[in-house]
Protein backbone atom coordinates (compact mmCIF):
# COMPACT_ATOMS: atom_id res chain seq x y z
CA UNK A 1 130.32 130.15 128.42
CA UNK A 2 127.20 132.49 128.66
CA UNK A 3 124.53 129.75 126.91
CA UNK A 4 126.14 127.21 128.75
CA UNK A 5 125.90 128.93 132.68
CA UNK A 6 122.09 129.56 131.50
CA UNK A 7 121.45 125.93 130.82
CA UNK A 8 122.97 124.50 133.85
CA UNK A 9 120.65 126.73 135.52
CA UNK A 10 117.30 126.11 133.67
CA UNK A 11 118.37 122.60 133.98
CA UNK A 12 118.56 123.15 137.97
CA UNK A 13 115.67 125.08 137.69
CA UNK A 14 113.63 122.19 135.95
CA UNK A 15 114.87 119.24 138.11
CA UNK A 16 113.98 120.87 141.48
CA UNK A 17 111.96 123.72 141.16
CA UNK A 18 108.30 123.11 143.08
CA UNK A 19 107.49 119.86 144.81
CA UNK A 20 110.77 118.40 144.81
CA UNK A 21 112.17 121.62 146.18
CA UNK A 22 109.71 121.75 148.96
CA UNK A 23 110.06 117.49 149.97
CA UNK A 24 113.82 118.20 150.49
CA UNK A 25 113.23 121.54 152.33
CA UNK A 26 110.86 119.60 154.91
CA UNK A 27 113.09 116.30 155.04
CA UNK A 28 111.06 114.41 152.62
CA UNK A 29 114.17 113.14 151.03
CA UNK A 30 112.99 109.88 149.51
CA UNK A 31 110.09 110.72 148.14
CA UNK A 32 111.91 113.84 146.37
CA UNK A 33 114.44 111.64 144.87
CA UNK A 34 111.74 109.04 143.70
CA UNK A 35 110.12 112.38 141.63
CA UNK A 36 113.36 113.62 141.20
CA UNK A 37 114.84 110.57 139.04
CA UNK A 38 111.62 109.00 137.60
CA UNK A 39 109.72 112.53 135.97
CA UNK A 40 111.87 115.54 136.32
CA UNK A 41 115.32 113.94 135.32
CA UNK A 42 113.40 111.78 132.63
CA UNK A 43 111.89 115.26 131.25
CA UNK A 44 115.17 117.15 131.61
CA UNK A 45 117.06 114.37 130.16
CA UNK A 46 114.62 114.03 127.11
CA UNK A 47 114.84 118.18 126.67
CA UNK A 48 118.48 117.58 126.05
CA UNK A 49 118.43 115.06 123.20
CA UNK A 50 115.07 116.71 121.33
CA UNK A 51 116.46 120.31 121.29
CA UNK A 52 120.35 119.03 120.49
CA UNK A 53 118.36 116.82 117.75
CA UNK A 54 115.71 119.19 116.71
CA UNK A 55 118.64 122.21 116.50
CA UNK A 56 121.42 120.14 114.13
CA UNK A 57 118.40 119.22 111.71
CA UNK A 58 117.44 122.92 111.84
CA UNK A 59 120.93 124.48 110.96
CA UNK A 60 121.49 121.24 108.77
CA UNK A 61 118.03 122.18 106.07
CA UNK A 62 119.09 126.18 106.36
CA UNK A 63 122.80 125.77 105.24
CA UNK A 64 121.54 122.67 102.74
CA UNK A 65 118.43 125.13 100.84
CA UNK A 66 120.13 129.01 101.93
CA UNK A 67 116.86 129.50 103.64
CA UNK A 68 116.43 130.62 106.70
CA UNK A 69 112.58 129.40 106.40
CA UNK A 70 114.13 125.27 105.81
CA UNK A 71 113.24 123.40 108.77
CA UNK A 72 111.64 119.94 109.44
CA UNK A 73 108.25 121.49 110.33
CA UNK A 74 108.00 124.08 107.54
CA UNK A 75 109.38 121.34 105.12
CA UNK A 76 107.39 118.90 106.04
CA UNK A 77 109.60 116.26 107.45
CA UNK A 78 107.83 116.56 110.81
CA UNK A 79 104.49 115.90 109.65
CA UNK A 80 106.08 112.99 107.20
CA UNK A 81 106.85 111.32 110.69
CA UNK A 82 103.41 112.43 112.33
CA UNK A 83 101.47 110.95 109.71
CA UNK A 84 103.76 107.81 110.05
CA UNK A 85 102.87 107.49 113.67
CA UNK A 86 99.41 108.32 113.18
CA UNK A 87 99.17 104.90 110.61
CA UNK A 88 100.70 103.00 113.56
CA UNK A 89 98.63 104.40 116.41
CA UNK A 90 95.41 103.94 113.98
CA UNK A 91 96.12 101.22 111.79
CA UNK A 92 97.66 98.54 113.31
CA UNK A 93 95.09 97.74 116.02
CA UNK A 94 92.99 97.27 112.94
CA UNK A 95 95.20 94.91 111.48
CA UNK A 96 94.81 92.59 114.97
CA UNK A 97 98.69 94.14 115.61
CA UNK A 98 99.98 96.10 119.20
CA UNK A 99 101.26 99.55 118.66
CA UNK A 100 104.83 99.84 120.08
CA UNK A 101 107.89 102.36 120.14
CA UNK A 102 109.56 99.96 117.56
CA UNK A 103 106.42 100.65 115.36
CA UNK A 104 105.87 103.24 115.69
CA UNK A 105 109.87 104.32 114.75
CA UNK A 106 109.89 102.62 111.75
CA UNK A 107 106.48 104.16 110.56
CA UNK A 108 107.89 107.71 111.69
CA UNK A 109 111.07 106.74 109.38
CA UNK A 110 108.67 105.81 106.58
CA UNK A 111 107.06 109.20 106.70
CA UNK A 112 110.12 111.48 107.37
CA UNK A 113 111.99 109.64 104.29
CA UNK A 114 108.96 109.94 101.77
CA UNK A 115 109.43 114.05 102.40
CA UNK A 116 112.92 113.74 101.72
CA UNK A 117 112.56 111.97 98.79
CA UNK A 118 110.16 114.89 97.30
CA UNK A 119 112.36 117.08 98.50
CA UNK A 120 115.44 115.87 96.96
CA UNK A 121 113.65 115.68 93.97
CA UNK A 122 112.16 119.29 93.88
CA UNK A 123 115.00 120.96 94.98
CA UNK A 124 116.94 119.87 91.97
CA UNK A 125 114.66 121.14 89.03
CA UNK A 126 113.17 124.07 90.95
CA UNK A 127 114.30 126.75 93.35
CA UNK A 128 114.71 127.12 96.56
CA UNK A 129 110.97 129.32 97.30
CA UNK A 130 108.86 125.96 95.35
CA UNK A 131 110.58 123.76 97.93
CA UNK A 132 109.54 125.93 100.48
CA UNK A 133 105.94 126.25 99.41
CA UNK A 134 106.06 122.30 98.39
CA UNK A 135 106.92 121.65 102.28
CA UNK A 136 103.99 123.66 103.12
CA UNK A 137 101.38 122.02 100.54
CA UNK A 138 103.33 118.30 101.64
CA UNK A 139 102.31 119.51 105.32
CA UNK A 140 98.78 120.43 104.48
CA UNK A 141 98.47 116.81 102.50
CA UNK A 142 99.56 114.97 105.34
CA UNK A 143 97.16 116.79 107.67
CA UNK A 144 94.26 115.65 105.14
CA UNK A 145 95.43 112.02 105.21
CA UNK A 146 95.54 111.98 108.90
CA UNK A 147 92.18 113.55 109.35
CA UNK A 148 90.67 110.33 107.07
CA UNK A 149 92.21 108.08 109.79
CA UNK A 150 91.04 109.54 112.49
CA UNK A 151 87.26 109.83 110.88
CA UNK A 152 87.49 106.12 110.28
CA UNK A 153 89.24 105.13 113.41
CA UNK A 154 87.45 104.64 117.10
CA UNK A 155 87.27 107.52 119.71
CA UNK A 156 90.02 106.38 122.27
CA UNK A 157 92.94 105.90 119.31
CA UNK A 158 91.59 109.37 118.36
CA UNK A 159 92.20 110.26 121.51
CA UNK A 160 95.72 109.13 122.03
CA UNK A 161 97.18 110.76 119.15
CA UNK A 162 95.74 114.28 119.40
CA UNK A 163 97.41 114.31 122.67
CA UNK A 164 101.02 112.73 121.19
CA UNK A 165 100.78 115.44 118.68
CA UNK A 166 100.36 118.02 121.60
CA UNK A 167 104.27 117.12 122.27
CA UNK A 168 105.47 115.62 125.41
CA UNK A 169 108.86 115.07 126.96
CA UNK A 170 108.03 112.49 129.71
CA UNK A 171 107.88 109.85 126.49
CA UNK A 172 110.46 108.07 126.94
CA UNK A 173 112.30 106.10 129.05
CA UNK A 174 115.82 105.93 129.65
CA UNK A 175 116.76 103.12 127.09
CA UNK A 176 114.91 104.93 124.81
CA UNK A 177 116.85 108.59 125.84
CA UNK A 178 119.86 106.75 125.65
CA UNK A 179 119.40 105.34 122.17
CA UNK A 180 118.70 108.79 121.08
CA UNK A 181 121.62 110.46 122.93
CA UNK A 182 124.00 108.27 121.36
CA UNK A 183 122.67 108.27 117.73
CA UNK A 184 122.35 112.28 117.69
CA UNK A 185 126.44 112.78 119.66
CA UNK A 186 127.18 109.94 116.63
CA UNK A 187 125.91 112.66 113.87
CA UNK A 188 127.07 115.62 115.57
CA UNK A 189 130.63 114.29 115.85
CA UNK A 190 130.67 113.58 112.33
CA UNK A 191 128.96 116.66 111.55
CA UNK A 192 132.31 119.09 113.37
CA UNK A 193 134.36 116.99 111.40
CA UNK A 194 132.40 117.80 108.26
CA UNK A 195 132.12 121.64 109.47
CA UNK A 196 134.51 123.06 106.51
CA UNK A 197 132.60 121.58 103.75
CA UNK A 198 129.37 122.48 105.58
CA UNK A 199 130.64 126.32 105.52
CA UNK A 200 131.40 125.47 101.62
CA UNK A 201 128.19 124.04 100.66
CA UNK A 202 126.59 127.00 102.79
CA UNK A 203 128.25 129.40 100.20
CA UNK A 204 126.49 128.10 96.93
CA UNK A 205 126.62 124.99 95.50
CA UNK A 206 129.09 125.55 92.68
CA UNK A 207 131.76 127.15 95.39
CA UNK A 208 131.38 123.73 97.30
CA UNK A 209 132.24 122.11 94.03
CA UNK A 210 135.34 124.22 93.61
CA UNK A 211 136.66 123.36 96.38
CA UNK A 212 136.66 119.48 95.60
CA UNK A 213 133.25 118.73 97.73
CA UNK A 214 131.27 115.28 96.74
CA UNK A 215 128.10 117.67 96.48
CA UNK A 216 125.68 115.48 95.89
CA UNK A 217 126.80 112.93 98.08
CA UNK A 218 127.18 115.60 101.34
CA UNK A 219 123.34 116.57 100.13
CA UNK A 220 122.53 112.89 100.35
CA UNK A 221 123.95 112.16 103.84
CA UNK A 222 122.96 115.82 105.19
CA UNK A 223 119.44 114.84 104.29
CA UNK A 224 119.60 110.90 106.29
CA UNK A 225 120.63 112.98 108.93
CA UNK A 226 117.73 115.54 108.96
CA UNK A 227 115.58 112.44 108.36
CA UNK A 228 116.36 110.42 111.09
CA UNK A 229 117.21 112.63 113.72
CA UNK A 230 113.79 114.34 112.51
CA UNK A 231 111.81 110.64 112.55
CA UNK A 232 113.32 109.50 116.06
CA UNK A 233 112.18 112.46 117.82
CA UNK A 234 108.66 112.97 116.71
CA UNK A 235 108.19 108.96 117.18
CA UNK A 236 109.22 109.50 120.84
CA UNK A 237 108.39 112.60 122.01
CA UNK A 238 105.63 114.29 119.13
CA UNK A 239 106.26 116.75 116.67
CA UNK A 240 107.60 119.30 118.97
CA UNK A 241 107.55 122.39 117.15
CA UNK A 242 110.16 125.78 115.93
CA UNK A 243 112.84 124.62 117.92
CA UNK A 244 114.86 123.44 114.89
CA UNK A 245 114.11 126.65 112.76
CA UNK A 246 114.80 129.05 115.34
CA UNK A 247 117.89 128.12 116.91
CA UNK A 248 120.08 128.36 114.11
CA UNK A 249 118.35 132.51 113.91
CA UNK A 250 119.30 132.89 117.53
CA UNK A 251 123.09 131.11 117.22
CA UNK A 252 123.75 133.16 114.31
CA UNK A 253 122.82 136.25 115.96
CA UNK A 254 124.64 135.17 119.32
CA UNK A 255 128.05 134.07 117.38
CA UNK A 256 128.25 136.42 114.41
CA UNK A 257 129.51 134.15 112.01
CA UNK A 258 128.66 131.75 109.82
CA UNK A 259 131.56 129.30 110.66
CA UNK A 260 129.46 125.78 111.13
CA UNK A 261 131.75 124.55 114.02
CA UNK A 262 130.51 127.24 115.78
CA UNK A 263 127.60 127.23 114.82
CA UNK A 264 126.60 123.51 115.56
CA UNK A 265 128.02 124.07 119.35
CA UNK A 266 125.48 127.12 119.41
CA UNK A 267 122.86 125.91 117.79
CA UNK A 268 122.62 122.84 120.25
CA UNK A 269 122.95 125.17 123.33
CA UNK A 270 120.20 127.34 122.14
CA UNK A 271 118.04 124.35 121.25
CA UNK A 272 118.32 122.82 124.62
CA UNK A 273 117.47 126.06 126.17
CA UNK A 274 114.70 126.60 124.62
CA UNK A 275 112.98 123.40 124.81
CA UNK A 276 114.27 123.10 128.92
CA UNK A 277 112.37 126.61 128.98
CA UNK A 278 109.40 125.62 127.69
CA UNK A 279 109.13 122.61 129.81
CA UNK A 280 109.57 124.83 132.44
CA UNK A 281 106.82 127.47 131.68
CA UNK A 282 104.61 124.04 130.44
CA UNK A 283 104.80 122.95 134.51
CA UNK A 284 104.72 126.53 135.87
CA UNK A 285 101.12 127.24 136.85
CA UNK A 286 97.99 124.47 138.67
CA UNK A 287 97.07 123.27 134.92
CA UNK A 288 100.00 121.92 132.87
CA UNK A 289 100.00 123.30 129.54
CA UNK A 290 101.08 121.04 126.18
CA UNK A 291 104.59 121.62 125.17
CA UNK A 292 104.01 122.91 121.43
CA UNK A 293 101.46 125.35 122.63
CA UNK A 294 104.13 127.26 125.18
CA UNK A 295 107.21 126.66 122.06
CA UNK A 296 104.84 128.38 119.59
CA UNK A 297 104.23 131.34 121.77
CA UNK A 298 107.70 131.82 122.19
CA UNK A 299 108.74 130.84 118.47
CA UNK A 300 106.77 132.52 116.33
CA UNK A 301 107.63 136.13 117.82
CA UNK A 302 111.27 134.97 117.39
CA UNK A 303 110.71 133.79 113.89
CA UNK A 304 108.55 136.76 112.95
CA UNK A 305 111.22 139.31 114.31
CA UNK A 306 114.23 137.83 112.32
CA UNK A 307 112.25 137.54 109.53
CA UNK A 308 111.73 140.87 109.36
CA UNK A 309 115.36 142.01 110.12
CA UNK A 310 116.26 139.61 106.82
CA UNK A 311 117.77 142.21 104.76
CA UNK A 312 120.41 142.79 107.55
CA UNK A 313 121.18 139.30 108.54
CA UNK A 314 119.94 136.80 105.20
CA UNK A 315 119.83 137.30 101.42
CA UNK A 316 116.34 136.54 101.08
CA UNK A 317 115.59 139.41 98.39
């Protein structure tokens, strides 16, 4: 009830606060509902479906590895899809084709599932720490390969995607935010029906197995999940950053309990919260400031200080 008051009023917050405010204070109501509906409810709307995404694929890789590290930017799924975009924004012009949101999806889904593939395969010959490290070194690849496009590519494409990677939610339309909204509330339903073998698998492997789980298969379709929801959101709105690894921390502090019904309601909340808050401080002063620069500020503090309450709250020794 708490999380939820506190997003209705960021939400509020976010649609009105500044010009609009002032346009329907002095009587200016048309042109405050032309803002209104085409940037501040496009933004608001676009918060909602990256931080519910972003926060399921986040709780999804921590219960899947026991880490509380997994998530699709320190496993490298985000930069899978980053790189994937970069080829599109970079290489198709070459290749006498338009770069497009279709294109640019299916390049994003190239890239996220590529990770996942490694992944998959690392995680079941080594443990849980080389996966961890692997994301890391799969990240720092990626980063090298994208760096050879842009040397070879021209100045404005350059451009374009250093500022897509800076993260932005007015991306999208709303066909796009609708697609989105209905493919994430698709995985999230199936997800709270999947919540008691989610709270199995989160217990070890071979308990999940006791209990008459399809282990590999739930790995399988946990991982799609992560993938897609991962791939759809950094082709539309960049590789928005620590939202998915720290709103599982924040809804298992909140909650106190490792129940994933719960937990997937929570993590959402805290997801959206974050990202609407960031958006907000992003818009707060004369110069608006890139999306993953204010989310780092505020996630790596919050990353930093769970990580260093771990022996309290995760088995990490």
């Amino acid at each position: 009830m708490l999380l939820t008051i506190v997003l209705m009023v960021l939400m509020l917050i976010d649609l009105f606060f500044g010009n609009v405010l002032q346009l329907f204070i002095h009587g200016q109501w048309q042109q405050g509902v032309e803002i209104l509906l085409a940037i501040r409810l496009v933004r608001v709307l676009g918060a909602l479906v990256a931080g519910f995404s972003l926060s399921v694929v986040g709780l999804l890789l921590q219960t899947l590895f026991n880490n509380p590290l997994a998530g699709p930017y320190i496993l490298g799924i985000s930069s899978g899809a980053a790189f994937g975009v970069a080829a599109e924004m970079m290489l198709l012009p070459v290749l006498g084709l338009f770069a497009s949101y279709f294109y640019g999806l299916m390049f994003a889904l190239l890239g996220a599932g590529l990770v996942l593939v490694i992944i998959l395969f690392l995680a079941n010959r080594y443990s849980l720490v080389v996966v961890i490290i692997a994301g890391v070194i799969i990240t720092g690849i990626f980063s090298a390969l994208i760096n050879v496009l842009q040397y070879f590519s021209k100045p404005g494409m350059v451009k374009s995607y250093v500022l897509w990677t800076m993260a932005s939610l007015d991306n999208a339309d709303f066909k796009q935010i609708a697609f989105i909204a209905i493919l994430c509330f698709g995985f999230f339903l199936w997800l709270i029906a999947k919540s008691g073998e989610l709270d199995g698998l989160y217990l070890g492997f071979d308990y999940a197995q006791t209990l008459g789980i399809d282990v590999w298969r739930l790995k399988l379709r946990l991982l799609l999940i992560a993938g897609v929801l991962t791939a759809v959101i950094t082709a539309t709105y960049g590789p928005i950053a620590f939202v998915g690894i720290i709103s599982p921390h924040l809804a298992r502090a909140f909650s106190k309990t490792q129940k994933h019904y719960n937990l997937l309601i929570v993590s959402v909340l805290f997801g959206v919260i974050i990202l609407i808050f960031a958006d907000i401080l992003s818009h707060l002063f004369s110069v608006i400031l890139p999306v993953n620069t204010v989310l780092s500020l505020i996630g790596l503090p919050i990353l930093l200080y769970f990580l260093l309450k771990k022996k309290t709250i995760y088995n990490l020794d």
